[in-house]
N, C-alpha and C. Protein backbone atom coordinates (compact mmCIF):
# COMPACT_ATOMS: atom_id res chain seq x y z
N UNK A 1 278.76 -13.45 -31.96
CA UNK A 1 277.87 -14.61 -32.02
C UNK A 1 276.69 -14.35 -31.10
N UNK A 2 275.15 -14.41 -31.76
CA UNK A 2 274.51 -14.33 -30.72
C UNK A 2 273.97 -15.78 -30.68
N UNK A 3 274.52 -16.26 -29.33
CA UNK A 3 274.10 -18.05 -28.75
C UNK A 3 272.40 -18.27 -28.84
N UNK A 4 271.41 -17.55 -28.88
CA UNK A 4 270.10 -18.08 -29.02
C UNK A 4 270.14 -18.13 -30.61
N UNK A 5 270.30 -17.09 -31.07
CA UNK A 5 270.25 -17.62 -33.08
C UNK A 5 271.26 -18.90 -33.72
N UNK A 6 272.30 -18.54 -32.96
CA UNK A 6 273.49 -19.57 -33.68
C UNK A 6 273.57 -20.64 -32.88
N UNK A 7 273.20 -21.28 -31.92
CA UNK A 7 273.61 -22.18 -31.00
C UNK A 7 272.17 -23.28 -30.91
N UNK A 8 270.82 -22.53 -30.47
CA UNK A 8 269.96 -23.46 -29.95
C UNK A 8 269.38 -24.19 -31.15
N UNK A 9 269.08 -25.25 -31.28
CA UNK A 9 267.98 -25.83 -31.79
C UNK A 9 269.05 -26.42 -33.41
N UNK A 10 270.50 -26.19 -32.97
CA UNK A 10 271.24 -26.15 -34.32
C UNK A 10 271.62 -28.28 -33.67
N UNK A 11 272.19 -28.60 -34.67
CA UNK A 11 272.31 -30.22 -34.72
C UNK A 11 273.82 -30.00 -34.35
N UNK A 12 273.95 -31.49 -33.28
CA UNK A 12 274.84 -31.53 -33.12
C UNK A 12 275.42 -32.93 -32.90
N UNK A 13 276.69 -33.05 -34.18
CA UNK A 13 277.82 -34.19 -34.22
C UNK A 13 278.87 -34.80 -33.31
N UNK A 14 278.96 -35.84 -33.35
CA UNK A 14 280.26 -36.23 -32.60
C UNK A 14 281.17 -36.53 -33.09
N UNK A 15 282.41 -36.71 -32.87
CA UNK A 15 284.09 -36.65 -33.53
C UNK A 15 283.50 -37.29 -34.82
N UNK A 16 282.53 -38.46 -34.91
CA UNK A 16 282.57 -39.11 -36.05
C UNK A 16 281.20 -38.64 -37.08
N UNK A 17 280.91 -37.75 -36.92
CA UNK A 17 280.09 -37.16 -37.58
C UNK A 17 278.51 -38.14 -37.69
N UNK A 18 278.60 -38.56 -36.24
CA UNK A 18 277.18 -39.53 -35.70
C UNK A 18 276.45 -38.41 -35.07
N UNK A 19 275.01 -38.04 -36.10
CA UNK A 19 274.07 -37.18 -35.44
C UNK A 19 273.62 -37.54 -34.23
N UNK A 20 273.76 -36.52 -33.34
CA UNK A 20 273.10 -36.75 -31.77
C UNK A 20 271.72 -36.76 -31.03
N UNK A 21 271.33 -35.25 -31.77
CA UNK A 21 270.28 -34.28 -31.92
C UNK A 21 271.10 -33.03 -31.96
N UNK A 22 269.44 -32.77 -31.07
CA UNK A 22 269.54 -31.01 -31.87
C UNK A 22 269.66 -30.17 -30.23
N UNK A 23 270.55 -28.83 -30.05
CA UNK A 23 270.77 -28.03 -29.10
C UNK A 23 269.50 -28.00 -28.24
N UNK A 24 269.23 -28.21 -27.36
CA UNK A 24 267.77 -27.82 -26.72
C UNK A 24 267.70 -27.00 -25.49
N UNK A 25 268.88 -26.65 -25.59
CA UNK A 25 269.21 -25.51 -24.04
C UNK A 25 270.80 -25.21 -23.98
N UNK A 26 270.80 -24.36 -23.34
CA UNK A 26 272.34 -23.97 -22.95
C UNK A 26 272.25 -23.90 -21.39
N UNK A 27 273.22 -23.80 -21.01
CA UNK A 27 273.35 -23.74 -19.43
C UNK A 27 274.56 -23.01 -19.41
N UNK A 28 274.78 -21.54 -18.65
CA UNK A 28 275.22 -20.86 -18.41
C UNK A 28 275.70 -20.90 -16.65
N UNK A 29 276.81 -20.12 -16.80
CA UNK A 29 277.35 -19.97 -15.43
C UNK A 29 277.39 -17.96 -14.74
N UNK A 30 277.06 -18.48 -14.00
CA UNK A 30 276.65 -16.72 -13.32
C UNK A 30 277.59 -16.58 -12.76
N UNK A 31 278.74 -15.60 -12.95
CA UNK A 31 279.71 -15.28 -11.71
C UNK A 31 279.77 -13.71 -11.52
N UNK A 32 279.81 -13.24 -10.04
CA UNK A 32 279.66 -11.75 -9.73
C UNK A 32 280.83 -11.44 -10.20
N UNK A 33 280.44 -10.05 -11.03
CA UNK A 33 281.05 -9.39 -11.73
C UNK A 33 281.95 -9.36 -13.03
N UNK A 34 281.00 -10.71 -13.20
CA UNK A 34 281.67 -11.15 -14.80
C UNK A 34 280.62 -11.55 -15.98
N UNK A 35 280.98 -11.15 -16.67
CA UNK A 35 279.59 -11.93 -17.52
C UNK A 35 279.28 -13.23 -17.28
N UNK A 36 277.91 -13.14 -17.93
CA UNK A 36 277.70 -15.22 -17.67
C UNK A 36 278.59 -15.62 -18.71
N UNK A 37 279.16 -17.17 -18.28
CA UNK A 37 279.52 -17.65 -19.51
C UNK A 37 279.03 -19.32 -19.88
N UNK A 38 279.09 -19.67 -20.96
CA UNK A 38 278.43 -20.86 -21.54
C UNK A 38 279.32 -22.17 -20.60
N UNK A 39 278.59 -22.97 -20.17
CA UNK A 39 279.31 -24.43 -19.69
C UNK A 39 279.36 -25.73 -20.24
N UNK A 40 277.41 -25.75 -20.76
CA UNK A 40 277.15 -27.03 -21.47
C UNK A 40 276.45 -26.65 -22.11
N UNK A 41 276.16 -27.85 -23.05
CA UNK A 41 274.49 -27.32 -23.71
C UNK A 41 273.65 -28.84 -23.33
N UNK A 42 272.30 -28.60 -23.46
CA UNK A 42 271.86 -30.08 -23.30
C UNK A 42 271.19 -30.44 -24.26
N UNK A 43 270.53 -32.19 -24.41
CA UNK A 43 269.73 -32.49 -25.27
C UNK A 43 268.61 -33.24 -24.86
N UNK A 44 267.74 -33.34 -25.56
CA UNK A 44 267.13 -34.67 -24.90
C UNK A 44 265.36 -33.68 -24.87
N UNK A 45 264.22 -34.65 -24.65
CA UNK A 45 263.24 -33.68 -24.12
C UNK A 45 262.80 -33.58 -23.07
N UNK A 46 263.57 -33.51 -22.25
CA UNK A 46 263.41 -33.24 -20.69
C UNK A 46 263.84 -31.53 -21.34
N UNK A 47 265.08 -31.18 -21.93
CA UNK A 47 265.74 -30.00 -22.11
C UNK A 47 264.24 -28.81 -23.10
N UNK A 48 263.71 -29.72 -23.87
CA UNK A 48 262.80 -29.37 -25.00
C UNK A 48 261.96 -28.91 -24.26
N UNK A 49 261.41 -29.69 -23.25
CA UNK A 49 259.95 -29.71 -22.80
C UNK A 49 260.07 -28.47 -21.74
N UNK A 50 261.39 -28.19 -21.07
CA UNK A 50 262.02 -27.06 -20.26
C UNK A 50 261.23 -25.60 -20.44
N UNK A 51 261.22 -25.69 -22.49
CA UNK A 51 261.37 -24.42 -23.13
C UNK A 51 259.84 -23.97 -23.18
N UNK A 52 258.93 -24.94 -22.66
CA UNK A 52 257.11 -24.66 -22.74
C UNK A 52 256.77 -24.44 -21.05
N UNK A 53 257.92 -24.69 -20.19
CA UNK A 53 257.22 -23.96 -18.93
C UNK A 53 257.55 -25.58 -18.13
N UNK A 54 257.33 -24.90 -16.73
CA UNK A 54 258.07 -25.43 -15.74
C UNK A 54 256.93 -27.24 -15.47
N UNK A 55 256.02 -26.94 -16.07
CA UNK A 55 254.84 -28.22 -15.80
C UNK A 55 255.22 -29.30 -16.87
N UNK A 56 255.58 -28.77 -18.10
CA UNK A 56 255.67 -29.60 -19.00
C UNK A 56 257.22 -30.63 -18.81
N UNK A 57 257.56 -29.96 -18.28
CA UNK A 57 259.40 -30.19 -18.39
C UNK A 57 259.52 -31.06 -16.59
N UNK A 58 258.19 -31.10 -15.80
CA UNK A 58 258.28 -31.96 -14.69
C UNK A 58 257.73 -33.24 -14.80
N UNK A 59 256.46 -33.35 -16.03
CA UNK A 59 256.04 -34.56 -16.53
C UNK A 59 256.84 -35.11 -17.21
N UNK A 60 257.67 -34.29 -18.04
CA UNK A 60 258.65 -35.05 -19.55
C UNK A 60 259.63 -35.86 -17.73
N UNK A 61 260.28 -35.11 -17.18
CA UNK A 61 260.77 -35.44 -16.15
C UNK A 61 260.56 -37.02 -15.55
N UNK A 62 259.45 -37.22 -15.11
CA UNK A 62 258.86 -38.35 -14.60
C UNK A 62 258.28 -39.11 -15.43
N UNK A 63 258.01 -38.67 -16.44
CA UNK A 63 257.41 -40.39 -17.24
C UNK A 63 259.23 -40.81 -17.91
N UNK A 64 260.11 -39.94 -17.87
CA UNK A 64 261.54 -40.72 -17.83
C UNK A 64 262.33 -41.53 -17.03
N UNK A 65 261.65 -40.69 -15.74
CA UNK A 65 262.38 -41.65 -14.66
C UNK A 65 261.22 -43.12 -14.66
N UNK A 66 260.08 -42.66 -14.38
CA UNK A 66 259.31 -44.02 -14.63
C UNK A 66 259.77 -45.03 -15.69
N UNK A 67 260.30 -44.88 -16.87
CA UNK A 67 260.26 -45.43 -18.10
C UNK A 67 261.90 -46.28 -17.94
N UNK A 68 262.55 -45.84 -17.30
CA UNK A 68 263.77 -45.19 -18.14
C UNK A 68 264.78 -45.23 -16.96
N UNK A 69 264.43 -44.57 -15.46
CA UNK A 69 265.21 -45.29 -13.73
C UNK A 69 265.39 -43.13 -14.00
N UNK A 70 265.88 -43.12 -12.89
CA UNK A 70 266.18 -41.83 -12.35
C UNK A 70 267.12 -41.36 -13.14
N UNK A 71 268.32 -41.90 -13.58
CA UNK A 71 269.40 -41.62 -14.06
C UNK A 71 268.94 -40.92 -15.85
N UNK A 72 267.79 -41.22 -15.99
CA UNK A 72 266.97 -40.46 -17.67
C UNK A 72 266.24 -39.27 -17.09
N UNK A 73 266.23 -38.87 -15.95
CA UNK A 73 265.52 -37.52 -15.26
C UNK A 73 265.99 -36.74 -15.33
N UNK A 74 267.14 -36.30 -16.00
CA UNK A 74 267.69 -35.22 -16.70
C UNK A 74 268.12 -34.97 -17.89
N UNK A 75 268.00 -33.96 -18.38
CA UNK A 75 268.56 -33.62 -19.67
C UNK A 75 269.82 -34.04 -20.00
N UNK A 76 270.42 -34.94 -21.12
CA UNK A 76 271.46 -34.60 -21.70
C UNK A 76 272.52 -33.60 -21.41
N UNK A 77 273.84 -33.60 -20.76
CA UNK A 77 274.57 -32.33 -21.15
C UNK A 77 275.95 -32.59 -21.73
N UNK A 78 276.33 -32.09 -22.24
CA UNK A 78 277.76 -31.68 -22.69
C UNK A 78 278.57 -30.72 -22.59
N UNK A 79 279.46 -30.77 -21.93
CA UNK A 79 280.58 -29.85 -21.63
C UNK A 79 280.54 -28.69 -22.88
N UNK A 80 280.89 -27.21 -22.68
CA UNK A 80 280.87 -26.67 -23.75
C UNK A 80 282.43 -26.58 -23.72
N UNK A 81 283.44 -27.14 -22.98
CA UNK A 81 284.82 -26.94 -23.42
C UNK A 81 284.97 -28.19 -24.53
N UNK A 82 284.30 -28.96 -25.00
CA UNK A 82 284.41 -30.20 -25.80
C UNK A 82 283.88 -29.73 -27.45
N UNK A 83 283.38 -28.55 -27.36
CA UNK A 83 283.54 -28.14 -28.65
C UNK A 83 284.73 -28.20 -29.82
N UNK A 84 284.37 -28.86 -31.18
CA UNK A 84 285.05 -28.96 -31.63
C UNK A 84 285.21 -27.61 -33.18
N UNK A 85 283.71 -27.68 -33.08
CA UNK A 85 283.46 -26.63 -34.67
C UNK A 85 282.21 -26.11 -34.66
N UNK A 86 281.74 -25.15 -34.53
CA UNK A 86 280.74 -24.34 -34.79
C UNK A 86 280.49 -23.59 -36.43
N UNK A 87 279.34 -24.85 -37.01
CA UNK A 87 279.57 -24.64 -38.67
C UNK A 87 277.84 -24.84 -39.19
N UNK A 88 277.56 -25.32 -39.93
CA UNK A 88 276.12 -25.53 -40.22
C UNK A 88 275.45 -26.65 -39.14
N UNK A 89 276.81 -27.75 -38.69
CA UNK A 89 276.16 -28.49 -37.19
C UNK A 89 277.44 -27.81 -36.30
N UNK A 90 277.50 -28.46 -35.02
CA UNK A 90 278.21 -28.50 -33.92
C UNK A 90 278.84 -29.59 -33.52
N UNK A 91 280.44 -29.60 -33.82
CA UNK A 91 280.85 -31.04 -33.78
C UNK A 91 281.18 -31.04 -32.05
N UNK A 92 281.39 -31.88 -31.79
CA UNK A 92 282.03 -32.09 -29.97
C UNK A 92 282.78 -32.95 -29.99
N UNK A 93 283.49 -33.15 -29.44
CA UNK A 93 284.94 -34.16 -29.47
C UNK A 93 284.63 -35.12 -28.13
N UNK A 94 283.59 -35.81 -28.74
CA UNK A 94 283.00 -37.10 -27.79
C UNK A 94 282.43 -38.24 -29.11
N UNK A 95 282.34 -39.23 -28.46
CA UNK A 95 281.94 -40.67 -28.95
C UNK A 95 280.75 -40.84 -28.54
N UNK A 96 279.58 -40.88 -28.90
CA UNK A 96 278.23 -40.43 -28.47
C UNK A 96 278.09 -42.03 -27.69
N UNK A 97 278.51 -43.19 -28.76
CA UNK A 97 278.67 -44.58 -28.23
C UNK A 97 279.16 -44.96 -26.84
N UNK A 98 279.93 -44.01 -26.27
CA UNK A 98 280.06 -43.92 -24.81
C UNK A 98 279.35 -43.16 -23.75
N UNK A 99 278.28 -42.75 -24.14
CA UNK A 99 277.71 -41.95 -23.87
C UNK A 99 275.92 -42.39 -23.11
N UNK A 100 274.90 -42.09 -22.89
CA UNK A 100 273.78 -42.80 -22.17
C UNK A 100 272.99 -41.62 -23.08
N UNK A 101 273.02 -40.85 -24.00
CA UNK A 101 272.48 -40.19 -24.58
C UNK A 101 271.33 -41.28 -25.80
N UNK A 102 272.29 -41.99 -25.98
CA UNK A 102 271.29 -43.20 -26.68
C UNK A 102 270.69 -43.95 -26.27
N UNK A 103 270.45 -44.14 -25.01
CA UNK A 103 269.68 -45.18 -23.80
C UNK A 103 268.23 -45.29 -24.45
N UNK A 104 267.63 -44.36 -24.70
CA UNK A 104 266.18 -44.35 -24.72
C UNK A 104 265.66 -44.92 -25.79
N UNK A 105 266.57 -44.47 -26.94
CA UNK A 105 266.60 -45.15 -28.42
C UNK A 105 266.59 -46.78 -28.40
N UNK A 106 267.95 -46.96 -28.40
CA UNK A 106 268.25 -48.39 -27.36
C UNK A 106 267.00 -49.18 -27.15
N UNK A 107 266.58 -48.71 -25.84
CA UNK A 107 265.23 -49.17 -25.26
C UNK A 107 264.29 -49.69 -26.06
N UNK A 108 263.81 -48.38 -26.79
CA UNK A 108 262.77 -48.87 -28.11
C UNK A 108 262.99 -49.45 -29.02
N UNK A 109 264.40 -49.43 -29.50
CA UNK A 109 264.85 -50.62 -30.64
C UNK A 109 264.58 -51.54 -29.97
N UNK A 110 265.00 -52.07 -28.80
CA UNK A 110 264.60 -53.22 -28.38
C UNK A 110 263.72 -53.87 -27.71
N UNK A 111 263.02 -53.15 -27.08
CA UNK A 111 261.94 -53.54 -26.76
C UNK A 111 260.27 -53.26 -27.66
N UNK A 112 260.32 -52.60 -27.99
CA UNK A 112 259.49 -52.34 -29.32
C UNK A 112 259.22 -52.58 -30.21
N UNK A 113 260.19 -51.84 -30.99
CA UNK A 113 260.03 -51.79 -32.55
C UNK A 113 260.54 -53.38 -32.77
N UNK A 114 261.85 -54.02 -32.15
CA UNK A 114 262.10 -55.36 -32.30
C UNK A 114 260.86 -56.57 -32.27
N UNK A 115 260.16 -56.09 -31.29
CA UNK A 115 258.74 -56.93 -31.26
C UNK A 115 257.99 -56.80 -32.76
N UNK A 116 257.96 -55.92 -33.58
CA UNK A 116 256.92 -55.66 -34.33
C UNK A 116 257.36 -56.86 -35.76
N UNK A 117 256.27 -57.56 -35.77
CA UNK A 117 256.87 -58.97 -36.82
C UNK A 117 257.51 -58.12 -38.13
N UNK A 118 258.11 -58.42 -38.60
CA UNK A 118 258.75 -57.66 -39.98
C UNK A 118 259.63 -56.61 -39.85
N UNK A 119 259.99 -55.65 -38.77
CA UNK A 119 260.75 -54.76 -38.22
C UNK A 119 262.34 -55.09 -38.36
């Protein structure tokens, strides 16, 4: 398996086959004298904005925490032991509904788009 072709940018499900998004990083573990190995992957565009350089990914950073409280100042992650299936998506054996991965969505359903007369 090579993890940048098969892994990044691929969609990923939860137990109930509720789209999440899409892979936007991996996070690896460095240990001397062993290969790296995979831990999480993340989502979100704090993780996206990561992939254009260290400026872009400090603004995505702070207009989240501004928007959103400190606790949206990081990327999304997920355990990579919570893998469930590696197939055309990536299932994970989580309930996304328990999760703060939908916070932001949330937000704009309700504060937003709910405002807009006819919405």
């Amino acid at each position: 398996m090579q993890l940048l072709r098969d892994i990044l940018d691929k969609q990923v499900v939860d137990r109930e086959q509720v789209k999440i998004g899409k892979v936007d990083s991996l996070v690896a573990e460095l240990r001397p004298g062993k290969p790296p190995r995979v831990i999480a992957i993340e989502l979100g565009s704090i993780a996206l904005a990561r992939r254009l350089g260290s400026a872009p990914a400090r603004w995505t950073a702070k207009l989240a925490a501004r928007l959103s409280g400190k606790q949206q100042a990081r990327p999304h992650r997920i355990a990579w032991n919570k893998v469930r299936d590696i197939g055309v998506d990536i299932e994970f054996d989580i309930n996304v509904r328990r999760t703060r991965i939908f916070a932001w969505q949330d937000w704009l359903s309700e504060h937003v788009i709910g405002r807009i007369p006819g919405a």
